[in-house]
C-alpha atoms as a PDB file:
ATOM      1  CA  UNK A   1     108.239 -86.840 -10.623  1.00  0.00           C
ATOM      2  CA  UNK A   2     111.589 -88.967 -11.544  1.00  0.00           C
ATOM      3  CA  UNK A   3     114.415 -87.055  -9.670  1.00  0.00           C
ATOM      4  CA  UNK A   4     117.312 -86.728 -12.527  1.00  0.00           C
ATOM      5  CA  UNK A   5     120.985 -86.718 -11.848  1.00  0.00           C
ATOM      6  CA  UNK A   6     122.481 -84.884 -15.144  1.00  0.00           C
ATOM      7  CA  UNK A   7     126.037 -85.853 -15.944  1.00  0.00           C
ATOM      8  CA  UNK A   8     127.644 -83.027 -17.995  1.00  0.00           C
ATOM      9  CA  UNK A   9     130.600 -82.048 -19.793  1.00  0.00           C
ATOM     10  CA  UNK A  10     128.921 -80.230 -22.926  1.00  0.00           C
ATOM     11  CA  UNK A  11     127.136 -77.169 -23.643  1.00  0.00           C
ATOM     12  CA  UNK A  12     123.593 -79.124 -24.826  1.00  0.00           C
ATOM     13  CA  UNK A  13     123.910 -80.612 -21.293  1.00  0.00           C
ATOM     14  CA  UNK A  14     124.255 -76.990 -19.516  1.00  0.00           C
ATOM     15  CA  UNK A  15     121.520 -76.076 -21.343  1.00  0.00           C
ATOM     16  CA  UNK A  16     119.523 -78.437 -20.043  1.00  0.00           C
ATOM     17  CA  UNK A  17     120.461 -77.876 -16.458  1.00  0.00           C
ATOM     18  CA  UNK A  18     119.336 -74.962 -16.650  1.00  0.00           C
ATOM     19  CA  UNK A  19     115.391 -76.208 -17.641  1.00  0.00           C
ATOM     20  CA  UNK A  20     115.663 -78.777 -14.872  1.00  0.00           C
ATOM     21  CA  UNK A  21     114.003 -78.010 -11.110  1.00  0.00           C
ATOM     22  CA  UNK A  22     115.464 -77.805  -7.456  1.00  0.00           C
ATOM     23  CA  UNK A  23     114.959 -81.412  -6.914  1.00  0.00           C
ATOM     24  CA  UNK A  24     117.199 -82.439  -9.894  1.00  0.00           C
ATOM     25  CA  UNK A  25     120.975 -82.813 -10.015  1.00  0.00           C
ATOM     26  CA  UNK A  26     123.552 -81.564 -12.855  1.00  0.00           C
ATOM     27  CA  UNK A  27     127.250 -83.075 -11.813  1.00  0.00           C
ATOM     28  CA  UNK A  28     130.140 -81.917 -13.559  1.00  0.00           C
ATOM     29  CA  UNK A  29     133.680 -83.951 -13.676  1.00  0.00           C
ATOM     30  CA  UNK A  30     135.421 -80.811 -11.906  1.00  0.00           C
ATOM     31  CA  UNK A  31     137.029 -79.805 -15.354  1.00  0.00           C
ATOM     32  CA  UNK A  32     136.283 -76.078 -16.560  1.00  0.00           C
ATOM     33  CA  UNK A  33     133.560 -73.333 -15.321  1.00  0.00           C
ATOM     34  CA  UNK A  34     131.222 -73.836 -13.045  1.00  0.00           C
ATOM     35  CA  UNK A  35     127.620 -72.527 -13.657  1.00  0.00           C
ATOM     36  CA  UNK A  36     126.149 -70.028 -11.080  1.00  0.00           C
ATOM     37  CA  UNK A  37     123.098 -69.523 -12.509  1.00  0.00           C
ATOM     38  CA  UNK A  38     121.213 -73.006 -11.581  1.00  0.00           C
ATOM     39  CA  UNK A  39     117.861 -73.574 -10.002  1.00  0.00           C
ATOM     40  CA  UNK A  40     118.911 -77.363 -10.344  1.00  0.00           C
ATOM     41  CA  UNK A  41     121.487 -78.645  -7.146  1.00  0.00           C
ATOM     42  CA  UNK A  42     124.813 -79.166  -8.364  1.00  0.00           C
ATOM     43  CA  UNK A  43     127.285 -81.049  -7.482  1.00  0.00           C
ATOM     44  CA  UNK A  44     131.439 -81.030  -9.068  1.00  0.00           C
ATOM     45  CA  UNK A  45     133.805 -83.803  -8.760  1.00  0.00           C
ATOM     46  CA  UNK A  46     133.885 -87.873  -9.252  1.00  0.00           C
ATOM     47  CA  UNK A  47     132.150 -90.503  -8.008  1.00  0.00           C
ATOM     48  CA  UNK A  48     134.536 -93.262  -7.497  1.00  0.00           C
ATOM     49  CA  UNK A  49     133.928 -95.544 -10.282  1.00  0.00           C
ATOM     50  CA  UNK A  50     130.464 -96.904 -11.305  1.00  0.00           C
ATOM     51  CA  UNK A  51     130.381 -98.723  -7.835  1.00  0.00           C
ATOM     52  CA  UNK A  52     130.325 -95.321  -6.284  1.00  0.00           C
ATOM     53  CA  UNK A  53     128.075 -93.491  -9.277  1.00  0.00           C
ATOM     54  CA  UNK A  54     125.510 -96.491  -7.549  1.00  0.00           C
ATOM     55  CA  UNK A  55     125.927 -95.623  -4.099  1.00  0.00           C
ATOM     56  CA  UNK A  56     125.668 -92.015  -4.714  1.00  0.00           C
ATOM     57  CA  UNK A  57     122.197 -93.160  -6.806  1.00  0.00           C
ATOM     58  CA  UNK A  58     120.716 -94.654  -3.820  1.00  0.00           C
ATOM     59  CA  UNK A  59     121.647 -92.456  -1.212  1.00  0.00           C
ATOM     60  CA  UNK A  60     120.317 -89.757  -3.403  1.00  0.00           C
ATOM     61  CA  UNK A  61     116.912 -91.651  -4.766  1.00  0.00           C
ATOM     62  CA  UNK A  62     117.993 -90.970  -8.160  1.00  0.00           C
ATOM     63  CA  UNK A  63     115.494 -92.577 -10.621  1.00  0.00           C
ATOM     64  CA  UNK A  64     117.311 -91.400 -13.964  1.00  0.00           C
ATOM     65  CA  UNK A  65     120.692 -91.129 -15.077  1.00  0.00           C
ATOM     66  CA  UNK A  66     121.342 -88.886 -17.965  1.00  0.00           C
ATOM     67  CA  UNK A  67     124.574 -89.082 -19.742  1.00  0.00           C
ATOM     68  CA  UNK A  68     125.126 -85.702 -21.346  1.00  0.00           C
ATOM     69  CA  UNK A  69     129.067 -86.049 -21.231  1.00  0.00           C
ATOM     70  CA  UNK A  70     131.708 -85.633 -23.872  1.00  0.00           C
ATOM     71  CA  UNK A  71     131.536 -87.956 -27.000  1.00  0.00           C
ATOM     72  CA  UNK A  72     135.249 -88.857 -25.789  1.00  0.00           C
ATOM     73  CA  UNK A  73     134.427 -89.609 -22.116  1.00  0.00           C
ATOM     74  CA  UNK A  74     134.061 -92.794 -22.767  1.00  0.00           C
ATOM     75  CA  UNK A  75     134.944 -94.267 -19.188  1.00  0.00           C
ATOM     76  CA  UNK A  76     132.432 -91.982 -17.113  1.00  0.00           C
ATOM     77  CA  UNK A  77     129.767 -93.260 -20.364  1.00  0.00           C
ATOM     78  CA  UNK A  78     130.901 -96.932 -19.361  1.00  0.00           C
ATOM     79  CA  UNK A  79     130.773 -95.605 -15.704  1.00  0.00           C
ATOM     80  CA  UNK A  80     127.173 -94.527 -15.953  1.00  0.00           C
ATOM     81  CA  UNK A  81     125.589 -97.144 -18.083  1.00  0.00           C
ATOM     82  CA  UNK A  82     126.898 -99.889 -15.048  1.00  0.00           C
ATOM     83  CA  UNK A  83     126.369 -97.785 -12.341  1.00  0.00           C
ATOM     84  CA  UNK A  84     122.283 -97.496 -13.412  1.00  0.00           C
ATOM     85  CA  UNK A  85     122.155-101.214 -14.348  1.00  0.00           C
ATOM     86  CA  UNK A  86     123.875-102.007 -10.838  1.00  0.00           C
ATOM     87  CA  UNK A  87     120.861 -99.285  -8.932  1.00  0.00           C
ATOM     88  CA  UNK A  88     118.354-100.419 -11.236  1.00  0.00           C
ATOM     89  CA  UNK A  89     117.464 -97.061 -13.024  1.00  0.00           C
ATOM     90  CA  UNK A  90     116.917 -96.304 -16.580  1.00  0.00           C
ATOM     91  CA  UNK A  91     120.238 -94.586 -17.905  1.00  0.00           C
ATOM     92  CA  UNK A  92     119.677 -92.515 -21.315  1.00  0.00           C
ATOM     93  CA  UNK A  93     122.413 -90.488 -22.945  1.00  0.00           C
ATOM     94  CA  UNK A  94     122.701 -88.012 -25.702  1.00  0.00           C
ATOM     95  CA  UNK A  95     125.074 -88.289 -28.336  1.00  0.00           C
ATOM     96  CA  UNK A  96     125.527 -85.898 -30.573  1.00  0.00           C
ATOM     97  CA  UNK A  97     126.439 -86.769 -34.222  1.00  0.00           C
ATOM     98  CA  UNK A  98     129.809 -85.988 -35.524  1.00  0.00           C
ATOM     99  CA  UNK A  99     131.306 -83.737 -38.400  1.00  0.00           C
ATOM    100  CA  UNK A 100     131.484 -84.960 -41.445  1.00  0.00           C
ATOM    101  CA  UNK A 101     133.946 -83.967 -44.007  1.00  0.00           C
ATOM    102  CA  UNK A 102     133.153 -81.843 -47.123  1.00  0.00           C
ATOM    103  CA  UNK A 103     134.325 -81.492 -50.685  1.00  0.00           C
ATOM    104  CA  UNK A 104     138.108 -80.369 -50.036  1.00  0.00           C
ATOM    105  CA  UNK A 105     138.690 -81.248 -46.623  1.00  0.00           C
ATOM    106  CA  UNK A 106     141.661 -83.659 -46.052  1.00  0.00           C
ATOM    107  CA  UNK A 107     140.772 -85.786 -43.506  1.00  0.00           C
ATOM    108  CA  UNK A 108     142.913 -88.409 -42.045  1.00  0.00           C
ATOM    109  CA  UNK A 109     141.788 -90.957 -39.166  1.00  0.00           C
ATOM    110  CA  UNK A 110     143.765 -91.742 -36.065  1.00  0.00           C
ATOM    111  CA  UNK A 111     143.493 -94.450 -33.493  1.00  0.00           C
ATOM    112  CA  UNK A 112     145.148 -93.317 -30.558  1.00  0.00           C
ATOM    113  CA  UNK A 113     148.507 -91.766 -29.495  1.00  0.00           C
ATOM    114  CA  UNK A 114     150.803 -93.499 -31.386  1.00  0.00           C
ATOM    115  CA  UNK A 115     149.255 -93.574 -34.713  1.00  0.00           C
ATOM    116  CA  UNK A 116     148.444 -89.558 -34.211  1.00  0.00           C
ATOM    117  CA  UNK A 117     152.163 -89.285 -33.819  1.00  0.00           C
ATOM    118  CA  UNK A 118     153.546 -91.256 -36.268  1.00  0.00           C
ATOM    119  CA  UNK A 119     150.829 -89.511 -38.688  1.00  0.00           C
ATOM    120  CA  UNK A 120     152.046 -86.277 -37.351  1.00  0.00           C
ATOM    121  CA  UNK A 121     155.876 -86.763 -38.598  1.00  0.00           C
ATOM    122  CA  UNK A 122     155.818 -85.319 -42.121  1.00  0.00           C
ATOM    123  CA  UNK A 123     154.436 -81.775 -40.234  1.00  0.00           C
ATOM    124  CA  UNK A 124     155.943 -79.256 -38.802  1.00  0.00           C
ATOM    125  CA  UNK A 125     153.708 -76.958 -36.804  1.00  0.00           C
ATOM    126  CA  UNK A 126     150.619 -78.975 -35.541  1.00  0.00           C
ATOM    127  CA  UNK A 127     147.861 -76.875 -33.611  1.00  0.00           C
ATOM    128  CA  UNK A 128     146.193 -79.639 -31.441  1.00  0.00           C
ATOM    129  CA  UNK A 129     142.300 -79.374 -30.268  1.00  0.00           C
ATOM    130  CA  UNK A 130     142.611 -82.120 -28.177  1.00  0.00           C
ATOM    131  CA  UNK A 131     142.366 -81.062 -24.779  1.00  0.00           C
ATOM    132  CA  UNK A 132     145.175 -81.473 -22.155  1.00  0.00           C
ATOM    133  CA  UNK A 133     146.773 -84.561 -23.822  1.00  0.00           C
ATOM    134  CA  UNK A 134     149.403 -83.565 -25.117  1.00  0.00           C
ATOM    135  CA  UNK A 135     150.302 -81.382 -22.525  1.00  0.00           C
ATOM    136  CA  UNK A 136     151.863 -84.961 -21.429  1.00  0.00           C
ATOM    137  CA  UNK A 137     154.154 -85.090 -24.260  1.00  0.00           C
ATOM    138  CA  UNK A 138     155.372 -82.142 -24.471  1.00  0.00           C
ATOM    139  CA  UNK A 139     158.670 -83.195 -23.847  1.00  0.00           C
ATOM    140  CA  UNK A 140     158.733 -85.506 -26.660  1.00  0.00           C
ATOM    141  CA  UNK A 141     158.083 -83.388 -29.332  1.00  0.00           C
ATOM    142  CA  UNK A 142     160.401 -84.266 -32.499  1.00  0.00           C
ATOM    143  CA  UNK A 143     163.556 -81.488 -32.801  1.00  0.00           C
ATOM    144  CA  UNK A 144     161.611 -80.506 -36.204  1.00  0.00           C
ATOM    145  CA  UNK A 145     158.382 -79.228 -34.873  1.00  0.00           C
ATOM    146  CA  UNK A 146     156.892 -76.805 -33.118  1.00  0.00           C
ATOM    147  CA  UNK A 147     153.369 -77.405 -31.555  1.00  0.00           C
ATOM    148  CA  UNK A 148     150.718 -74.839 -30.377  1.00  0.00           C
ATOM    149  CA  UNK A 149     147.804 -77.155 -28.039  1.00  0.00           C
ATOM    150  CA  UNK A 150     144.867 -75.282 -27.100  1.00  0.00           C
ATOM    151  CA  UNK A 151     143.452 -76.032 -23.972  1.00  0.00           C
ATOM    152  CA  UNK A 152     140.860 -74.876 -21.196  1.00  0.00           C
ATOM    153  CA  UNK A 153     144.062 -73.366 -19.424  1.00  0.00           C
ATOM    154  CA  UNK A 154     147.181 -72.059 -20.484  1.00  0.00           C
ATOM    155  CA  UNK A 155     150.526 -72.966 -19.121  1.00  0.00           C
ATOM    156  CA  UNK A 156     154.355 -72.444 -20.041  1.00  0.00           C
ATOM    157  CA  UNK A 157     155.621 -74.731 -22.312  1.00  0.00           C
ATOM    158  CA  UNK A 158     159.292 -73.994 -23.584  1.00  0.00           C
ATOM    159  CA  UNK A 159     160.892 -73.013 -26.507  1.00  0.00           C
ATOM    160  CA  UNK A 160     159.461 -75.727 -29.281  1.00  0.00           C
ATOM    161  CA  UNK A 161     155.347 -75.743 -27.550  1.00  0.00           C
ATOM    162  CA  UNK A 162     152.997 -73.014 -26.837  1.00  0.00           C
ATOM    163  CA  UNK A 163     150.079 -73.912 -25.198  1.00  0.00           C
ATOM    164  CA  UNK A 164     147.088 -71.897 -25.284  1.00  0.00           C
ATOM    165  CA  UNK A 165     144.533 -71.392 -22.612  1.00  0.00           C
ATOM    166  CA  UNK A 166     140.519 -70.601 -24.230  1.00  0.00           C
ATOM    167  CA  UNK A 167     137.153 -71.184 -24.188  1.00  0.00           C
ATOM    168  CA  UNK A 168     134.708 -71.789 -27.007  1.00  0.00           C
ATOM    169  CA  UNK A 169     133.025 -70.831 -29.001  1.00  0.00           C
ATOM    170  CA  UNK A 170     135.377 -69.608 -31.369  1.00  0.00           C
ATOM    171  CA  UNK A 171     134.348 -67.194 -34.030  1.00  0.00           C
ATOM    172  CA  UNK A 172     135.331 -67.714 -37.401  1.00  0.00           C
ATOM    173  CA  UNK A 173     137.436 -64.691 -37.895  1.00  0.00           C
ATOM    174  CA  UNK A 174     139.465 -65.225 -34.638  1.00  0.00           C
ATOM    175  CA  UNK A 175     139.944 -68.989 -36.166  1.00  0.00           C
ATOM    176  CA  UNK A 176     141.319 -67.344 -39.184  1.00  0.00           C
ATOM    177  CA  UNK A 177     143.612 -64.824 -37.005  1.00  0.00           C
ATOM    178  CA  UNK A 178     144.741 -67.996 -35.245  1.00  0.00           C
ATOM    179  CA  UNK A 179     145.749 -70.322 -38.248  1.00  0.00           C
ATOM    180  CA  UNK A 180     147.510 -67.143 -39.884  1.00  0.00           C
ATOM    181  CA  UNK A 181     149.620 -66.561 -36.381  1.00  0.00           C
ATOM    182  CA  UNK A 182     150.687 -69.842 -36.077  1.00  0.00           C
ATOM    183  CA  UNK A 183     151.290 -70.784 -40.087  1.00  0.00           C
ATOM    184  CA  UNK A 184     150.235 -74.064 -38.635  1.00  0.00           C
ATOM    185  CA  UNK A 185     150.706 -77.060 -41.583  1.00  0.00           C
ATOM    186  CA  UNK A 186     148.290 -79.822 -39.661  1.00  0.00           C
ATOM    187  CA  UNK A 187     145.483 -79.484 -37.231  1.00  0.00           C
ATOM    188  CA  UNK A 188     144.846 -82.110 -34.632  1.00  0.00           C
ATOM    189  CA  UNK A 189     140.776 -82.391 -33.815  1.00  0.00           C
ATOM    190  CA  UNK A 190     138.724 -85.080 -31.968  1.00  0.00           C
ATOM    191  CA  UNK A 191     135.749 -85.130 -33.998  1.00  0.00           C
ATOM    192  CA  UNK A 192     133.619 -83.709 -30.945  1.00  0.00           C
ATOM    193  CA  UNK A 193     130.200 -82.618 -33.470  1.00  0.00           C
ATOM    194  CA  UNK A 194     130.647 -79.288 -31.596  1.00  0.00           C
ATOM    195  CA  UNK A 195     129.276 -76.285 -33.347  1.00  0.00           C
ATOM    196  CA  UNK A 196     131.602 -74.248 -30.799  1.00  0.00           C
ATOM    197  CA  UNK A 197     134.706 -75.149 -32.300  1.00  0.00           C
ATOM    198  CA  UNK A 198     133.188 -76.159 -35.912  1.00  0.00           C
ATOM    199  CA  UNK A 199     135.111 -73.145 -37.512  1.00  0.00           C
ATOM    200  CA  UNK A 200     138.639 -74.291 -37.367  1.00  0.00           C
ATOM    201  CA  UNK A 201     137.784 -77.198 -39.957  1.00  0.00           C
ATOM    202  CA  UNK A 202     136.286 -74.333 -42.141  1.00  0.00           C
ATOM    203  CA  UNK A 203     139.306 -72.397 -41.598  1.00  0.00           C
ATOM    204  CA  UNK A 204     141.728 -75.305 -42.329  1.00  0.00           C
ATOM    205  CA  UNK A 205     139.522 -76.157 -45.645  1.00  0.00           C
ATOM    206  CA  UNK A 206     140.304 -72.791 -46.332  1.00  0.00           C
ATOM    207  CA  UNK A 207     143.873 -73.110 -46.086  1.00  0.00           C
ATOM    208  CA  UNK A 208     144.942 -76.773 -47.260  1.00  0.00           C
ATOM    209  CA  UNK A 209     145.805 -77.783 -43.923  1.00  0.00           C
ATOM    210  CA  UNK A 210     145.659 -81.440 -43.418  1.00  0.00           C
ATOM    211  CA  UNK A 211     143.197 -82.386 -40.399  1.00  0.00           C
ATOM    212  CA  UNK A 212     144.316 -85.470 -38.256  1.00  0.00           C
ATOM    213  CA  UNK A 213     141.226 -86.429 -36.512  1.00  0.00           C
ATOM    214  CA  UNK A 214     141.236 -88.700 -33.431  1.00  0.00           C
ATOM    215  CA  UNK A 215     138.605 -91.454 -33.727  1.00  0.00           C
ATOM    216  CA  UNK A 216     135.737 -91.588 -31.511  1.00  0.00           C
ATOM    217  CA  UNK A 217     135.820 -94.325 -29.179  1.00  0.00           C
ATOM    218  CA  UNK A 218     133.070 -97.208 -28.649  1.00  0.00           C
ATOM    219  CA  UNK A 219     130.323 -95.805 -25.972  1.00  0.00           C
ATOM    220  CA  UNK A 220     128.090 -98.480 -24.104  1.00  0.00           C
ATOM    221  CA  UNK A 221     124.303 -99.417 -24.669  1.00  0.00           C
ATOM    222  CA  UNK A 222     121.933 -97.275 -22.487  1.00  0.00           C
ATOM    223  CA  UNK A 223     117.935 -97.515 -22.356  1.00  0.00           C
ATOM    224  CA  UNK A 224     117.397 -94.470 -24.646  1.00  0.00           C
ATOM    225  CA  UNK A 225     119.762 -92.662 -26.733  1.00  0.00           C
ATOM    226  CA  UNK A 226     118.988 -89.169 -28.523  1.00  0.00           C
ATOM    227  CA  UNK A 227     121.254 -87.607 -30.975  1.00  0.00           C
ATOM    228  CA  UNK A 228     120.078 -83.591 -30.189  1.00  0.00           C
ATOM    229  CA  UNK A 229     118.678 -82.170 -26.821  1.00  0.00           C
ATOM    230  CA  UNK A 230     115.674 -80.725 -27.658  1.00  0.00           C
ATOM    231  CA  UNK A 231     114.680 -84.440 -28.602  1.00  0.00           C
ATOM    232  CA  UNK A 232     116.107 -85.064 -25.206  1.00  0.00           C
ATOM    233  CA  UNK A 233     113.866 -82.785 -23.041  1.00  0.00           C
ATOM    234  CA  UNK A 234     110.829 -83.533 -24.306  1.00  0.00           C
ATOM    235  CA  UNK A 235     111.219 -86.805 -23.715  1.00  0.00           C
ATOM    236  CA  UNK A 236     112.149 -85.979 -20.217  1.00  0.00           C
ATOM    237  CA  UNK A 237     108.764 -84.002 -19.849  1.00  0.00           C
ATOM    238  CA  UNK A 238     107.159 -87.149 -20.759  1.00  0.00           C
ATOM    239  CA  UNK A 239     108.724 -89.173 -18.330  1.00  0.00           C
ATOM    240  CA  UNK A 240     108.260 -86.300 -15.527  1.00  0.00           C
ATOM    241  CA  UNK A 241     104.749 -85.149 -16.278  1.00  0.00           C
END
């Protein structure tokens, strides 16, 4: 049987961990909860590049890389796809699709940093779903707004931020709670294809509220790619009869 090293970051990919046997690895990048309910070995932290993703690959006699990550981890993706090429292993990766707007959503693409902020200008209470990012520009924010980011952990954040620490999923009602708390004129979303944290577009649709949604970067070529994880697992029980 193929021994699998797992690279995670989403919930399809703990979900899968948690089919996988003793002799298999799930690695997480250290951000967030750590599962404790695993027959799989797990392991938390980096690897040192793609140069160390390979040595950890041979050391280990890893003979398939699966990248389960975020569909905005786009260097550990790059990471992976070199580090199997380099050890000689198959890499395969699933990619979820992403949302797609519907009749009365008001969608508008963004780039990267500056173009989010320069879309941002005409608002003044953005709620940003981006992660910790902004949590680095916090003391930038224009003297006319006021922004609420929602992360995986809460900090202070002054007078003109509030940053909120939670989890998905998010039910739809404590979405709606949310958006009526803040009176928040523009959300801030990558476009992740989560069903976790699908309801605040509802929610926004629901309200008029512009959606600025970061663009999802380029991911490399792999061996196999599958867009849900069921499609995922059986091919693994294919390849590990």
């Amino acid at each position: 049987m193929k021994r699998i090293l797992l690279l995670g970051g989403i919930g399809e990919a703990l979900a899968l961990a948690r089919r996988l046997g003793a002799e298999h690895i799930y690695s997480l990048a250290g951000l967030g909860k750590v599962p404790e309910d695993l027959t799989c070995q797990m392991r938390v932290g980096g690897f040192g590049g793609a140069e160390g993703l390979a040595d950890f690959i041979h050391r280990e006699g890893i003979e398939l890389l699966v990248d389960a990550t975020h569909p905005y981890a786009a260097q550990i993706s790059r990471n992976a796809a070199r580090a199997a090429a380099q050890a000689g292993i198959p890499c395969w990766a699933l990619r979820r699709p992403g949302w797609m707007a519907s009749a009365g959503d008001d969608w508008r693409e963004v780039f990267d940093w500056p173009s989010l902020i320069a879309a941002l200008a005409p608002f003044q209470r953005p709620l940003f779903t981006l992660g910790r990012e902004p949590l680095e520009h916090l003391h930038e924010i224009p003297a006319h707004q006021h922004w609420t980011v929602r992360c995986l952990q809460g900090q202070p954040a002054g007078e003109r931020a509030e940053v909120i620490g939670a989890r998905g999923p998010f039910s739809l009602e404590d979405e709606r709670a949310l958006f009526a708390r803040l009176n928040c004129d523009v959300l801030v979303s990558k476009n992740s294809g989560s069903a976790a944290t699908e309801h605040k577009l509802q929610i926004a649709r629901e309200r008029g509220v512009p959606v600025l949604v970061l663009q999802r970067p380029s991911l490399p070529a792999v061996d196999r790619e599958f867009s849900e994880a069921e499609a995922l697992w059986q091919a693994l029980q294919v390849a590990n009869p």
